[in-house]
PDB file of N, CA and C in Angstrom:
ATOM      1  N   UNK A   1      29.176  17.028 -21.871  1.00  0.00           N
ATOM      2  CA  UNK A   1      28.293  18.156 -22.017  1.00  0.00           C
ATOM      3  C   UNK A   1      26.939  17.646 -22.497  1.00  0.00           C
ATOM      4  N   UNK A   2      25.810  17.720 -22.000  1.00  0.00           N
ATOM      5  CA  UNK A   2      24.504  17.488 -21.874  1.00  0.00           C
ATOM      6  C   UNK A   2      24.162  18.281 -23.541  1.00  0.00           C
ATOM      7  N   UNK A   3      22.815  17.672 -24.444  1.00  0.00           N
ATOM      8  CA  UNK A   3      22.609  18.496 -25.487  1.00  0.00           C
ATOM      9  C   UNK A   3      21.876  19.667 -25.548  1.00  0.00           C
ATOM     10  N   UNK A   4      21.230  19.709 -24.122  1.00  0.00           N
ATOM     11  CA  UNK A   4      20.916  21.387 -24.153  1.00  0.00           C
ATOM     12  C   UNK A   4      21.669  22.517 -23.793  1.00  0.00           C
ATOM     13  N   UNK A   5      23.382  21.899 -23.468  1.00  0.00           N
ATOM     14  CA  UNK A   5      24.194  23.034 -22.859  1.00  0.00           C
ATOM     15  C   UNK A   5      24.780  23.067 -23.965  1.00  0.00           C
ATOM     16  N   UNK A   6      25.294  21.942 -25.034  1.00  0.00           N
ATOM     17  CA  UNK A   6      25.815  22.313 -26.485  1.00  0.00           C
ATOM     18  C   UNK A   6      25.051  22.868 -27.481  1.00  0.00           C
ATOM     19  N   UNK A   7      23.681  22.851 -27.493  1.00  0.00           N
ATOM     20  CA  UNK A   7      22.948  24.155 -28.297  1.00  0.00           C
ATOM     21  C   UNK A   7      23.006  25.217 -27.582  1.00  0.00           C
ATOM     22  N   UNK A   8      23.065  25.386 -26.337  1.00  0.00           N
ATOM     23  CA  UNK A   8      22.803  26.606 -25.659  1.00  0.00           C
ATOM     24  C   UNK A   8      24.061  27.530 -25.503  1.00  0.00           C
ATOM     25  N   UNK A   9      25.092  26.942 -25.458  1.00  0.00           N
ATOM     26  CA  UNK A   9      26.464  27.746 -25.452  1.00  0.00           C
ATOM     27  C   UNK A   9      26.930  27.654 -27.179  1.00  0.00           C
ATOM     28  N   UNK A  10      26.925  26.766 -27.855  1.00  0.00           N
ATOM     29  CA  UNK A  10      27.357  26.099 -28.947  1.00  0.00           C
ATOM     30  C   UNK A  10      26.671  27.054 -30.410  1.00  0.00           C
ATOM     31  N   UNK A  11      25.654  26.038 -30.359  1.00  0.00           N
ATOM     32  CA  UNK A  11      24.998  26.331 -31.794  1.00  0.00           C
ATOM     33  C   UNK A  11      24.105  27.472 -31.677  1.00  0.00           C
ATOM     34  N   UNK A  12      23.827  27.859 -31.169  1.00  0.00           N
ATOM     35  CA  UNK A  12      22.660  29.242 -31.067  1.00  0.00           C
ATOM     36  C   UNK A  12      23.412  30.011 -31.206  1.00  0.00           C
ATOM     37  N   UNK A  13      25.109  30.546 -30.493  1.00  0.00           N
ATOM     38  CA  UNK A  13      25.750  31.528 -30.667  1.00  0.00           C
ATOM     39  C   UNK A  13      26.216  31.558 -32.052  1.00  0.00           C
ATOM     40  N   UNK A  14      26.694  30.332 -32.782  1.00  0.00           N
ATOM     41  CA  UNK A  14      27.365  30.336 -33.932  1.00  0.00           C
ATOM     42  C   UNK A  14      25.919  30.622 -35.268  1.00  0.00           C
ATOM     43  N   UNK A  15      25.181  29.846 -34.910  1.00  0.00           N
ATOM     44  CA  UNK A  15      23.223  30.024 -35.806  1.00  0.00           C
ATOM     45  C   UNK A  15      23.700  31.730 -35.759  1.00  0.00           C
ATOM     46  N   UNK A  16      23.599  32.728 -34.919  1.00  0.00           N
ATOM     47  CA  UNK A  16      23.610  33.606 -34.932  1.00  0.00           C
ATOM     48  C   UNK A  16      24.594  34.494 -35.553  1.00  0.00           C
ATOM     49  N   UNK A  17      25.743  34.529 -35.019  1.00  0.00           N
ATOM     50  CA  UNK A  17      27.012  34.910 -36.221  1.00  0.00           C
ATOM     51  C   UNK A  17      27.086  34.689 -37.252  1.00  0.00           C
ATOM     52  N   UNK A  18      26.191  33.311 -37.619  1.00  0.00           N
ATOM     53  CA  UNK A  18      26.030  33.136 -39.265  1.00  0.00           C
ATOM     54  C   UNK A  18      25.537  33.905 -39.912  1.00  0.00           C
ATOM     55  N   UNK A  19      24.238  34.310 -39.008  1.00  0.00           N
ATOM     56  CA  UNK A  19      23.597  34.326 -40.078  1.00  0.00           C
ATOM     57  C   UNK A  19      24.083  36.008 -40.143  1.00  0.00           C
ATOM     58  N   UNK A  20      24.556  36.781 -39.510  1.00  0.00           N
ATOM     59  CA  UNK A  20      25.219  38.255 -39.367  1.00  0.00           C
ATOM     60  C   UNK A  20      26.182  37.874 -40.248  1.00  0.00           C
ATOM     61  N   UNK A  21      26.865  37.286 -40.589  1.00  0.00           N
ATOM     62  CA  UNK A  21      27.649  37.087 -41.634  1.00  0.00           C
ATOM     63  C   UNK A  21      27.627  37.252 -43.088  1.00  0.00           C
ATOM     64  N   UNK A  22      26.037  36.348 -42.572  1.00  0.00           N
ATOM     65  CA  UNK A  22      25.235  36.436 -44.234  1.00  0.00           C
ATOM     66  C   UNK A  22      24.674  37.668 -44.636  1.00  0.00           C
ATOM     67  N   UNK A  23      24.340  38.554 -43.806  1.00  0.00           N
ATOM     68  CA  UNK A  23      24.193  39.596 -43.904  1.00  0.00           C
ATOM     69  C   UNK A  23      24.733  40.967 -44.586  1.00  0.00           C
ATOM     70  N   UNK A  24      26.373  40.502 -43.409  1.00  0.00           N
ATOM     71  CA  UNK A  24      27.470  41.535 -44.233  1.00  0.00           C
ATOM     72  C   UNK A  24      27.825  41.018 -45.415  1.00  0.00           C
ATOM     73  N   UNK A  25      28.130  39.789 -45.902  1.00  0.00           N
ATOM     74  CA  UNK A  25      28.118  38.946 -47.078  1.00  0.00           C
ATOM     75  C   UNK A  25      27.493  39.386 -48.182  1.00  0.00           C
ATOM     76  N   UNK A  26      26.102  39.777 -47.563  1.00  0.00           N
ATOM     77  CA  UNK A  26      25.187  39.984 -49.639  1.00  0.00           C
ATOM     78  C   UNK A  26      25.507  41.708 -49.226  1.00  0.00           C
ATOM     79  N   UNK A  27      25.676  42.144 -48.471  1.00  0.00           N
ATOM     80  CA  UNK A  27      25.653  43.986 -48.443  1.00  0.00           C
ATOM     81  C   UNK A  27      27.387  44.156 -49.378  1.00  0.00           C
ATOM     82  N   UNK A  28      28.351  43.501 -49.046  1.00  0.00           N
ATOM     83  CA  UNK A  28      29.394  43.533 -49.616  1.00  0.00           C
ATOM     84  C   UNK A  28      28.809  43.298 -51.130  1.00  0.00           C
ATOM     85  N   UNK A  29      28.543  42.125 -51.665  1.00  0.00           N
ATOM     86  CA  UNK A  29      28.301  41.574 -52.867  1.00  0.00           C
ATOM     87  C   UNK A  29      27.080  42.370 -53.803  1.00  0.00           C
ATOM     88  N   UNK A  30      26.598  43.165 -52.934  1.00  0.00           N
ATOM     89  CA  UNK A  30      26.120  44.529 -53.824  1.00  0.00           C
ATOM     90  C   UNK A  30      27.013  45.726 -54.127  1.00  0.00           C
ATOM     91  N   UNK A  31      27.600  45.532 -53.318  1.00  0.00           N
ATOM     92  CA  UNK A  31      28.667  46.856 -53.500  1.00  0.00           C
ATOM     93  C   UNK A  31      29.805  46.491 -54.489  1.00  0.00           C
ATOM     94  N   UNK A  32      29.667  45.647 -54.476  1.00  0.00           N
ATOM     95  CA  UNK A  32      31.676  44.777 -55.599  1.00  0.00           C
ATOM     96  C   UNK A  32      31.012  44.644 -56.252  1.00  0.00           C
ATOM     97  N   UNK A  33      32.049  44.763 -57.464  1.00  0.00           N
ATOM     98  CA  UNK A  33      32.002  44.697 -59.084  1.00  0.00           C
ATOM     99  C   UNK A  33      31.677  43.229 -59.062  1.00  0.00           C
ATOM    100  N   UNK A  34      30.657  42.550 -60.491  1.00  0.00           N
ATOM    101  CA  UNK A  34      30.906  41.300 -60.736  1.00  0.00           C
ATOM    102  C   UNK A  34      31.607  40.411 -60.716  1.00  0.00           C
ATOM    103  N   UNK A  35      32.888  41.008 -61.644  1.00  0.00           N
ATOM    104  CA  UNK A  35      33.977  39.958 -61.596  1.00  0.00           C
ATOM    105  C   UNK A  35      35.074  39.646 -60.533  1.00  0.00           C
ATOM    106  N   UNK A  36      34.724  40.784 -59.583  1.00  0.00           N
ATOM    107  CA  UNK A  36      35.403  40.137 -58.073  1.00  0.00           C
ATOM    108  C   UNK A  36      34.331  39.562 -57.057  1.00  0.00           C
ATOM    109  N   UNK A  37      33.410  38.977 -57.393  1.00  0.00           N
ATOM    110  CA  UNK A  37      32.512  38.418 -56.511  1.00  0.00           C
ATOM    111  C   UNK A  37      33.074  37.173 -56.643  1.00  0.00           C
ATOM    112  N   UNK A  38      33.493  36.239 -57.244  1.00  0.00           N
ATOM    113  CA  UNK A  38      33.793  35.072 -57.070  1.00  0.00           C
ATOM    114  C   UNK A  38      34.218  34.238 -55.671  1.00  0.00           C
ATOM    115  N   UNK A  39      35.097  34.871 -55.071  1.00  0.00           N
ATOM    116  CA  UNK A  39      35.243  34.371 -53.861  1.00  0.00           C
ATOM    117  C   UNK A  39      34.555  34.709 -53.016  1.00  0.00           C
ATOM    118  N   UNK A  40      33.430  35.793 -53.274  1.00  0.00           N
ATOM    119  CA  UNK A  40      32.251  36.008 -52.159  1.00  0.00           C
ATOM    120  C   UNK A  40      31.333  34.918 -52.206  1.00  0.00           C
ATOM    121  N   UNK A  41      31.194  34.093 -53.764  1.00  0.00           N
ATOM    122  CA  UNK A  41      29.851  33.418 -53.889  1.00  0.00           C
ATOM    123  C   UNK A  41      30.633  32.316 -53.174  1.00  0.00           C
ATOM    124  N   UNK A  42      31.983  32.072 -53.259  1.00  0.00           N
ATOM    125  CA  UNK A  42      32.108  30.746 -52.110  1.00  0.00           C
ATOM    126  C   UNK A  42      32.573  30.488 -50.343  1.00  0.00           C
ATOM    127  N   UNK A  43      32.135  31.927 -50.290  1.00  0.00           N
ATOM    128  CA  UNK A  43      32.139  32.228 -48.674  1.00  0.00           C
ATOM    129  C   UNK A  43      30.661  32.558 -48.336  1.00  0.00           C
ATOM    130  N   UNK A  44      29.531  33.013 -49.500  1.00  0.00           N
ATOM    131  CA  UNK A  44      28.410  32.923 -49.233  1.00  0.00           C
ATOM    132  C   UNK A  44      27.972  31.312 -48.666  1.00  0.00           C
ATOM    133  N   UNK A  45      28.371  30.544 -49.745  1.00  0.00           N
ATOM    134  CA  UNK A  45      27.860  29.016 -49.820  1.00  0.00           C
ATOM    135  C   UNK A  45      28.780  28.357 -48.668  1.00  0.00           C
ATOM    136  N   UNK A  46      30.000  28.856 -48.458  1.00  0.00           N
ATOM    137  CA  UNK A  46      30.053  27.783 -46.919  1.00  0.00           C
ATOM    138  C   UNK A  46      29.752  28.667 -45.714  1.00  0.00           C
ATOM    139  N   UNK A  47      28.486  30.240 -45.668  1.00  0.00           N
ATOM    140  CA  UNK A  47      28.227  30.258 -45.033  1.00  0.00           C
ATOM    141  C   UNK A  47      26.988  29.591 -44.537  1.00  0.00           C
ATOM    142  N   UNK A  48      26.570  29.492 -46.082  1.00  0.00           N
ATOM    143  CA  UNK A  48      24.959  28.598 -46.119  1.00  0.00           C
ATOM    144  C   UNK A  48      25.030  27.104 -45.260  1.00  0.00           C
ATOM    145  N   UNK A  49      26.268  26.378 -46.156  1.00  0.00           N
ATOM    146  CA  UNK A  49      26.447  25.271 -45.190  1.00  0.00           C
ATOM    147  C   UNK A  49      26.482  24.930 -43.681  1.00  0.00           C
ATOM    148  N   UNK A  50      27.018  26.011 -43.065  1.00  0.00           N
ATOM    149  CA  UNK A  50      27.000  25.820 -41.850  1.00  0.00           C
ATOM    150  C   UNK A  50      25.820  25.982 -41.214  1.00  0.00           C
ATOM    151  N   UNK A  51      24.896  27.229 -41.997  1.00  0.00           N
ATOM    152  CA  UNK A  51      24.179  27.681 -41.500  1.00  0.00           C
ATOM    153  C   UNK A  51      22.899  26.469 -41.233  1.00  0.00           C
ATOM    154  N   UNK A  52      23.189  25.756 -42.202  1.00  0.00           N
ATOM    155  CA  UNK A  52      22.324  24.409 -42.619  1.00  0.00           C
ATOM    156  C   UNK A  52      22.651  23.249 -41.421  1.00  0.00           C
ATOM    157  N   UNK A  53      23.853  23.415 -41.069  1.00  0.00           N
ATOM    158  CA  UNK A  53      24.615  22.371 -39.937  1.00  0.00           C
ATOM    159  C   UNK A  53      23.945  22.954 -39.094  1.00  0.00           C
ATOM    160  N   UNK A  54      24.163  23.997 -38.660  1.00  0.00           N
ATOM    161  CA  UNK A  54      23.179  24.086 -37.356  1.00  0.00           C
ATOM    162  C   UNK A  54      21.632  24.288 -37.310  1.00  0.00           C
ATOM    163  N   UNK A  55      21.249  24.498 -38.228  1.00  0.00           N
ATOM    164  CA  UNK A  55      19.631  24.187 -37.879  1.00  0.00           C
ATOM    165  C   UNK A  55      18.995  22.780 -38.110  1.00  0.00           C
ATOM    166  N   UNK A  56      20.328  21.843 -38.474  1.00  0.00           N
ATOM    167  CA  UNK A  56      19.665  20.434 -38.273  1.00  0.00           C
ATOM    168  C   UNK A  56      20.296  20.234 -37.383  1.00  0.00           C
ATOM    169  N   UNK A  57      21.388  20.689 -36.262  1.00  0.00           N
ATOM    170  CA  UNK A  57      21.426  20.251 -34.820  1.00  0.00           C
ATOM    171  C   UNK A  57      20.518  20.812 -34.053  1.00  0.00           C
ATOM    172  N   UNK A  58      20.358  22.016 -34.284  1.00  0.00           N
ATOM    173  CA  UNK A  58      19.522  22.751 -33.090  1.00  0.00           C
ATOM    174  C   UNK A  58      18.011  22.012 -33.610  1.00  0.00           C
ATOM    175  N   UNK A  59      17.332  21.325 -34.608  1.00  0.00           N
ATOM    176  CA  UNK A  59      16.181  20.393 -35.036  1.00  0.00           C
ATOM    177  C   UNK A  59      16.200  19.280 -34.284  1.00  0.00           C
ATOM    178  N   UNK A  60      17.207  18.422 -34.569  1.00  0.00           N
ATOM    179  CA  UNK A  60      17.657  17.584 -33.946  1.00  0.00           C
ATOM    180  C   UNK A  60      17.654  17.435 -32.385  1.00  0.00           C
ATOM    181  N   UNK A  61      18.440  17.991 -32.080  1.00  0.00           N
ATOM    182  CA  UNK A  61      18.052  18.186 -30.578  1.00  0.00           C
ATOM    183  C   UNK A  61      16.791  19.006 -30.119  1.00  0.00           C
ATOM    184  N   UNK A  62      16.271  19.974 -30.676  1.00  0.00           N
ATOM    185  CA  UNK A  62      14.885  19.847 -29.840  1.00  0.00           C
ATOM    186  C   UNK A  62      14.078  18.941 -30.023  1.00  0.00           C
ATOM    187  N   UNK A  63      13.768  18.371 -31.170  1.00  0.00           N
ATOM    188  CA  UNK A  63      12.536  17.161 -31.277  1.00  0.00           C
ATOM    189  C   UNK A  63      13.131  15.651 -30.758  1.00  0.00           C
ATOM    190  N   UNK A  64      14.377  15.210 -30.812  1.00  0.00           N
ATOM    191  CA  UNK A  64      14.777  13.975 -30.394  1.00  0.00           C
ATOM    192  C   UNK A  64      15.402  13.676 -29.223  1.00  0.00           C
ATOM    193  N   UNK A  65      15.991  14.759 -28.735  1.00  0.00           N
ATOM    194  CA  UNK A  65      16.749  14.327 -27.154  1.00  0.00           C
ATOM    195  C   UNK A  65      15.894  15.057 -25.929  1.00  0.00           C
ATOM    196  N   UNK A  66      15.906  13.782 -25.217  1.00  0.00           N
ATOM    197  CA  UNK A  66      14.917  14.035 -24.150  1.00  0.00           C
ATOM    198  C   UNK A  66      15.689  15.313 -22.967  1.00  0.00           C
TER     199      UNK A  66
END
């Protein structure tokens, strides 16, 4: 698979679900009590992570692969 068909099917769809994720993520975490946020703040942060994985592939591949 060529690297503009794995950002183009790949990481742009998932970049996107993330970040809708992150979305429903902090709208939940306003609505819940404090002390059950705990496992939100660590589904926030490995949504961040990923979200971080793909904008240094989709970086990556636009500025370095021909």
């Amino acid at each position: 698979m060529l690297a503009a068909d794995f950002s183009r099917f790949v990481l742009i769809p998932l970049f996107v679900l993330n970040m809708g994720a992150m979305v429903i993520t902090l709208q939940m975490k306003k609505k819940i009590k404090p002390e059950f946020s705990g496992n939100l703040n660590k589904l926030f942060l490995l949504e961040n992570i990923i979200g971080l994985a793909c904008s240094i592939g989709l970086g990556y591949i636009a500025f370095f692969v021909n």
